[in-house]
C-alpha atoms as a PDB file:
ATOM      1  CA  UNK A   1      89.631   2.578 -81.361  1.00  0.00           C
ATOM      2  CA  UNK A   2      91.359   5.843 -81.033  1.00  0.00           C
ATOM      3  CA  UNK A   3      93.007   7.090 -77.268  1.00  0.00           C
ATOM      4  CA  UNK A   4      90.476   9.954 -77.635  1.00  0.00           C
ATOM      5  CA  UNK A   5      87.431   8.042 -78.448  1.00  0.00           C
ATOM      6  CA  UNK A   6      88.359   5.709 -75.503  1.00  0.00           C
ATOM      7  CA  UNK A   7      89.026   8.367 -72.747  1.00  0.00           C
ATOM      8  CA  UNK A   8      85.825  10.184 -74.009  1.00  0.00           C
ATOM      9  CA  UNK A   9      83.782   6.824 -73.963  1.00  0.00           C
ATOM     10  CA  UNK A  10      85.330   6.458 -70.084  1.00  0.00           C
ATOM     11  CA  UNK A  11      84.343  10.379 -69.489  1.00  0.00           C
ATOM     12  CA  UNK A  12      80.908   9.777 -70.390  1.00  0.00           C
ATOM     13  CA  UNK A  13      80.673   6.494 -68.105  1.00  0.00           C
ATOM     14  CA  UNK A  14      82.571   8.448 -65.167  1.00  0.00           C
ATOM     15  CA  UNK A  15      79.873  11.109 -65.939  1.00  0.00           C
ATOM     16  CA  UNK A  16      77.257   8.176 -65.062  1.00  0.00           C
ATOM     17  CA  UNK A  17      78.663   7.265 -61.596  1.00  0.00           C
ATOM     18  CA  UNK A  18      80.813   4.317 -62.789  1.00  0.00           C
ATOM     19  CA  UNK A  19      83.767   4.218 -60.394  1.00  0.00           C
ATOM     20  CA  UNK A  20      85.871   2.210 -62.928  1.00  0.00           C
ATOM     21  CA  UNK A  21      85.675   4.694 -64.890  1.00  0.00           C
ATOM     22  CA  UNK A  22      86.757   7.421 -62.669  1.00  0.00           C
ATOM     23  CA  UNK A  23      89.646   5.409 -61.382  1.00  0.00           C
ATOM     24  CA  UNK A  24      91.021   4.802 -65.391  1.00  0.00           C
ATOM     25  CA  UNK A  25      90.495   8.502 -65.596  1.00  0.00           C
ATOM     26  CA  UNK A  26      92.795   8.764 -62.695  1.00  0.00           C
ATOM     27  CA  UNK A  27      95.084   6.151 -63.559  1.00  0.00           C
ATOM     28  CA  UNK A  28      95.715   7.807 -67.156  1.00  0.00           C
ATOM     29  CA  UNK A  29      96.829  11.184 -65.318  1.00  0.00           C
ATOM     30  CA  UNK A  30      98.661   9.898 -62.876  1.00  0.00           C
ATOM     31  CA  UNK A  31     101.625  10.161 -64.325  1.00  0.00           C
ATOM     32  CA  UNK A  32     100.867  13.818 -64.937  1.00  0.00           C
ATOM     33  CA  UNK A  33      99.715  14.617 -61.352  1.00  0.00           C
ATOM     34  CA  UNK A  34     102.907  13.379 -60.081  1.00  0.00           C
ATOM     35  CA  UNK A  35     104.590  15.274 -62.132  1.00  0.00           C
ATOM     36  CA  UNK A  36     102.898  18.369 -61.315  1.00  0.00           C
ATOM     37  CA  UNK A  37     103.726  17.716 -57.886  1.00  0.00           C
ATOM     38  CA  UNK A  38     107.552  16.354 -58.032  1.00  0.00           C
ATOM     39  CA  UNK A  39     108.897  19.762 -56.244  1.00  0.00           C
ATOM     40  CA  UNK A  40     106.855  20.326 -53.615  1.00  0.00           C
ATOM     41  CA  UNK A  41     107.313  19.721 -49.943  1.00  0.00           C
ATOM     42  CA  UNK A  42     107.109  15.906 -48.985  1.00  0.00           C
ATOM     43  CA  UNK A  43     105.133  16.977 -46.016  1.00  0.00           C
ATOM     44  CA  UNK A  44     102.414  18.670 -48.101  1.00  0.00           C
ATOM     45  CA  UNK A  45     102.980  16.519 -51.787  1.00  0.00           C
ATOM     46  CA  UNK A  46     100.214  13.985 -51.261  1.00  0.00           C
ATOM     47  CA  UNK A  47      97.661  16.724 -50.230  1.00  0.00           C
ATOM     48  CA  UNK A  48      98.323  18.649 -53.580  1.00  0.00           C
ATOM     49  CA  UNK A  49      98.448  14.963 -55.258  1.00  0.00           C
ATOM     50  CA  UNK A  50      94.607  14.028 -53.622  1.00  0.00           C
ATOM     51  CA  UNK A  51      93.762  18.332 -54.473  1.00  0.00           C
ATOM     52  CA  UNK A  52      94.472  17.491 -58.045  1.00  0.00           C
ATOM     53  CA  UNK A  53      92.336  14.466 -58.140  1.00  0.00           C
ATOM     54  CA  UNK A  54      89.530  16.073 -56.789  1.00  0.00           C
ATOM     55  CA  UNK A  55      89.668  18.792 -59.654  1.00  0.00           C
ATOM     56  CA  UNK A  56      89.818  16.137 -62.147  1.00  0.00           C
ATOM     57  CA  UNK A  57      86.960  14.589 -61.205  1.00  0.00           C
ATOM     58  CA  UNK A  58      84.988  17.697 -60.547  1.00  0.00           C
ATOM     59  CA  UNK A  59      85.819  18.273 -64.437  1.00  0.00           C
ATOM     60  CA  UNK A  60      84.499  14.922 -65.687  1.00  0.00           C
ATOM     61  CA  UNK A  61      81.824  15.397 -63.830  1.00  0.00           C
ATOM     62  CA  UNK A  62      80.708  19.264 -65.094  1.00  0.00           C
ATOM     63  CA  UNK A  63      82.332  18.190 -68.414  1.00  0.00           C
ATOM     64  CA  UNK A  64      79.105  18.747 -71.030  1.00  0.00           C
ATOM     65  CA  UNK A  65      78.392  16.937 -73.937  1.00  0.00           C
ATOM     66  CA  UNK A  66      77.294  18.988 -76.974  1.00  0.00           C
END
C-alpha cells in the first residue's frame, strides 16, 4: 500500500475518534514538529511543540472528504 493511501486510511480513522490513529498521525510528524521548533527558547519549546499538535489534530479533524 502506498504512504499516502496509508496516512489517508489513518486520517479517516482519526476523523472517527480512534486515538491510535491520532497518535500515528502524531508520531509521523514528529519529526517535523521538532524541527519546526529546534530554535526556540527551551523555556517555551514544548508549549510550541504541544501548540503544533493541537493544530494538527484540529486539521484531521475539519479535514473533508470529497
Amino acid at each position: 500500500m502506498e504512504l499516502a493511501e496509508r496516512l489517508f486510511e489513518i486520517i479517516l480513522k482519526a476523523k472517527q475518534g480512534d486515538k491510535e490513529a491520532i497518535e500515528e498521525i502524531i508520531r509521523r510528524f514528529e519529526p517535523l514538529i521538532m524541527n519546526s521548533v529546534k530554535g526556540a527558547d527551551e523555556e517555551i519549546k514544548e508549549e510550541l511543540r504541544q501548540d503544533l499538535i493541537e493544530i494538527i489534530i484540529r486539521a484531521v479533524r475539519n479535514f473533508e472528504i470529497k
